[in-house]
Protein backbone atom coordinates (compact mmCIF):
# COMPACT_ATOMS: atom_id res chain seq x y z
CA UNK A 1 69.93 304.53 157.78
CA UNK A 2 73.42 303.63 158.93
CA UNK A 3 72.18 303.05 162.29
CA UNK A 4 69.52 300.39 161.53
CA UNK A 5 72.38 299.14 159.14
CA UNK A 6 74.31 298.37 162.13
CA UNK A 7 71.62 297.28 164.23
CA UNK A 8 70.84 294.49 161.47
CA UNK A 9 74.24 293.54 161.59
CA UNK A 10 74.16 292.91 165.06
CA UNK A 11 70.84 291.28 164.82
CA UNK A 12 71.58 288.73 162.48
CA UNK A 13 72.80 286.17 165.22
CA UNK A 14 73.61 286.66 167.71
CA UNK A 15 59.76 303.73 170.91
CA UNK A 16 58.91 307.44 170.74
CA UNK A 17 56.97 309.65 167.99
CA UNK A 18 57.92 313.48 167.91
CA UNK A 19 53.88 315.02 167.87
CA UNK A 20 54.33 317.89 164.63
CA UNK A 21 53.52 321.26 166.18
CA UNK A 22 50.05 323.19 164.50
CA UNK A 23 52.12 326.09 163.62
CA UNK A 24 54.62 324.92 161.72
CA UNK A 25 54.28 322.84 158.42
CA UNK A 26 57.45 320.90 158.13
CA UNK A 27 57.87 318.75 160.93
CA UNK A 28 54.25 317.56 159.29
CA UNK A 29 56.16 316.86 156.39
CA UNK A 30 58.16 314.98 158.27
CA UNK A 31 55.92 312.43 160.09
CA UNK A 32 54.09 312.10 156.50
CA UNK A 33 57.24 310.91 155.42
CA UNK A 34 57.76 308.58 158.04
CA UNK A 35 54.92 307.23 157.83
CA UNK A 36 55.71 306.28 154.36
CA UNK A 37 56.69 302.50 154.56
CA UNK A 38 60.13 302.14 153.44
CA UNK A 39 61.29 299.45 150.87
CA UNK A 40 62.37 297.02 153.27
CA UNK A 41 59.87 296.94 155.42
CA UNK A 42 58.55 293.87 154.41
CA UNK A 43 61.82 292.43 155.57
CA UNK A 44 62.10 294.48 159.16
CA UNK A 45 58.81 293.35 159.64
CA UNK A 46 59.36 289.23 158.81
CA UNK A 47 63.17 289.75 161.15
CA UNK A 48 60.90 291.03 164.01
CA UNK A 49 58.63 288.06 163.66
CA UNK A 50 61.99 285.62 163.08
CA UNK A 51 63.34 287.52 166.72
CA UNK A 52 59.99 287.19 168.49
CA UNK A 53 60.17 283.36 167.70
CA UNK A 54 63.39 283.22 168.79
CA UNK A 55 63.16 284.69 172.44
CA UNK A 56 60.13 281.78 172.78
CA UNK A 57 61.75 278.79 171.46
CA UNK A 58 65.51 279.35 172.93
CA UNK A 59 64.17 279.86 176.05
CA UNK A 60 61.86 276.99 176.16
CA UNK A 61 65.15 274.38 174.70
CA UNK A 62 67.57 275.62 177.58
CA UNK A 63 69.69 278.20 176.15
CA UNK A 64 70.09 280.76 178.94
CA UNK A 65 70.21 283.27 177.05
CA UNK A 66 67.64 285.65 178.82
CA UNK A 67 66.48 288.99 176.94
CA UNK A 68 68.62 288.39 174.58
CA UNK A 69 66.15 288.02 171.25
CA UNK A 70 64.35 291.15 173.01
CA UNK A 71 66.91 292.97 173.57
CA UNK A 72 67.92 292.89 169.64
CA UNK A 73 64.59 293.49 168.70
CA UNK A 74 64.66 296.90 170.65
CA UNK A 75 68.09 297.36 169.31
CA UNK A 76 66.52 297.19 166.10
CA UNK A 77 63.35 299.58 166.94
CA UNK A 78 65.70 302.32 168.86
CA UNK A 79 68.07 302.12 165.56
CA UNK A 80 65.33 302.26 163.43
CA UNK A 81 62.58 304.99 165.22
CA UNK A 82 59.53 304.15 163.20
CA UNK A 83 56.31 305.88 164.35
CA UNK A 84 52.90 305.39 164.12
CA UNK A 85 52.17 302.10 161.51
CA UNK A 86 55.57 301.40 160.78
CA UNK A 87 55.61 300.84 165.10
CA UNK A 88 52.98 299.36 165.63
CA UNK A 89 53.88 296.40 162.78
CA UNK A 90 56.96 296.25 164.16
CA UNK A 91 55.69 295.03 167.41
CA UNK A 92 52.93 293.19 166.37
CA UNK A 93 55.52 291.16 164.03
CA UNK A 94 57.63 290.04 167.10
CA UNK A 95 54.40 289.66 169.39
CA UNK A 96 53.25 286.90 166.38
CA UNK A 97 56.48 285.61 166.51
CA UNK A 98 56.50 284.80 170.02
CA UNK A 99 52.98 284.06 170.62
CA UNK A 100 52.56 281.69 167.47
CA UNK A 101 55.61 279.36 169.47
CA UNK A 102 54.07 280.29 172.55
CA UNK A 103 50.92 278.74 171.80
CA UNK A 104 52.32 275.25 169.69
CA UNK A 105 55.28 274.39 172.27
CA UNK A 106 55.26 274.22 176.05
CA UNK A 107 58.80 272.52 175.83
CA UNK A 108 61.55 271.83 173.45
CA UNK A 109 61.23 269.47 170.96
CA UNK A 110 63.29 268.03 167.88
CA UNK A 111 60.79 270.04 165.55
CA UNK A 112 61.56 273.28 167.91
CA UNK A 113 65.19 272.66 167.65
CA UNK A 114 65.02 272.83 163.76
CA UNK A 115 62.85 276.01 163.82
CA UNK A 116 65.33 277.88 165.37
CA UNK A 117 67.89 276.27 163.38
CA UNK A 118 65.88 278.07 160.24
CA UNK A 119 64.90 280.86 161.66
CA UNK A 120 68.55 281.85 162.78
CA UNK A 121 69.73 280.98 158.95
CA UNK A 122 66.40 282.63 157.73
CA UNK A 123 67.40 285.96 160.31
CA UNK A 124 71.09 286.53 158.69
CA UNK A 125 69.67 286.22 155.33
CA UNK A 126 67.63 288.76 155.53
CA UNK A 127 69.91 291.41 157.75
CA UNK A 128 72.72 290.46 155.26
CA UNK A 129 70.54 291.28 152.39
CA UNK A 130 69.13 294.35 153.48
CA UNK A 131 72.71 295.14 154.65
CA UNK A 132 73.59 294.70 151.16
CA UNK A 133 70.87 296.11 149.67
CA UNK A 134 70.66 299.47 151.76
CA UNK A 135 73.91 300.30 152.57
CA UNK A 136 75.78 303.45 150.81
C-alpha cells in the first residue's frame, strides 16, 4: 500500500500474476484476495483514464514530453501489481483515455488545451485524496 501511495504521489503531475500452485491452498487465498477490488479502485481506474488522456493530448499541443504520461501509468501498475480484473481495467482505463482523444483531436486546439488543464487538476485531486484517504 505504501508503494502505490508513493506512486500516486508522483503521479499526480508531473504487469505480472504469480499462477497459485494445485498443491497448496494459500497462495489461492491469495489471488482470491487480489482479485477482490479494493476501495479505491474506482479512483485508480478514472487516474488511469485521466493519464491515458494525457499522453494523447500533450503530445498532440507540443509539449515534448515523450513517455512521460506512460511512464507514470506503469509507475502506477508496477507500484500497484493488480492481477487478473483489477489489470485488465487498469489498462483498458488508460487505453479509453487515450483512444477517446485519439479519435476527437488530430491537433491541438483551445478546447484540448483546457482538457488537459482539467484533467491535470482532476489527476492531483484524486492521488491527493486517495493519498489522504489510504495512507497509515
Amino acid at each position: 500500500m505504501q508503494k502505490v501511495l508513493i506512486a500516486l504521489a508522483s503521479a499526480a503531475l508531473l504487469l505480472a500474476a504469480v499462477p497459485a500452485r494445485a498443491v497448496d491452498p494459500a497462495p489461492q487465498k491469495a489471488e482470491k484476495a487480489d482479485q477482490t477490488p479494493a476501495p479505491f479502485d474506482g479512483d485508480m481506474q478514472r487516474l488511469a483514464e485521466i493519464l491515458g488522456a494525457l499522453h494523447y493530448l500533450r503530445n498532440i499541443c507540443g509539449a515534448h514530453e515523450g513517455d512521460k504520461w506512460r511512464e507514470q501509468m506503469q509507475a502506477l501498475v508496477d507500484a500497484e501489481m493488480p492481477s487478473g480484473e483489477r489489470r485488465r481495467k487498469m489498462i483498458a482505463s488508460f487505453n479509453r483515455g487515450y483512444r477517446g482523444f485519439q479519435q476527437t483531436y488530430r491537433s491541438c486546439t483551445p478546447a484540448a488545451t483546457i482538457a488537459i488543464r482539467r484533467y491535470l487538476e482532476e489527476g492531483t485531486k484524486i492521488s491527493r485524496d486517495i493519498t489522504a484517504r489510504y495512507a497509515n
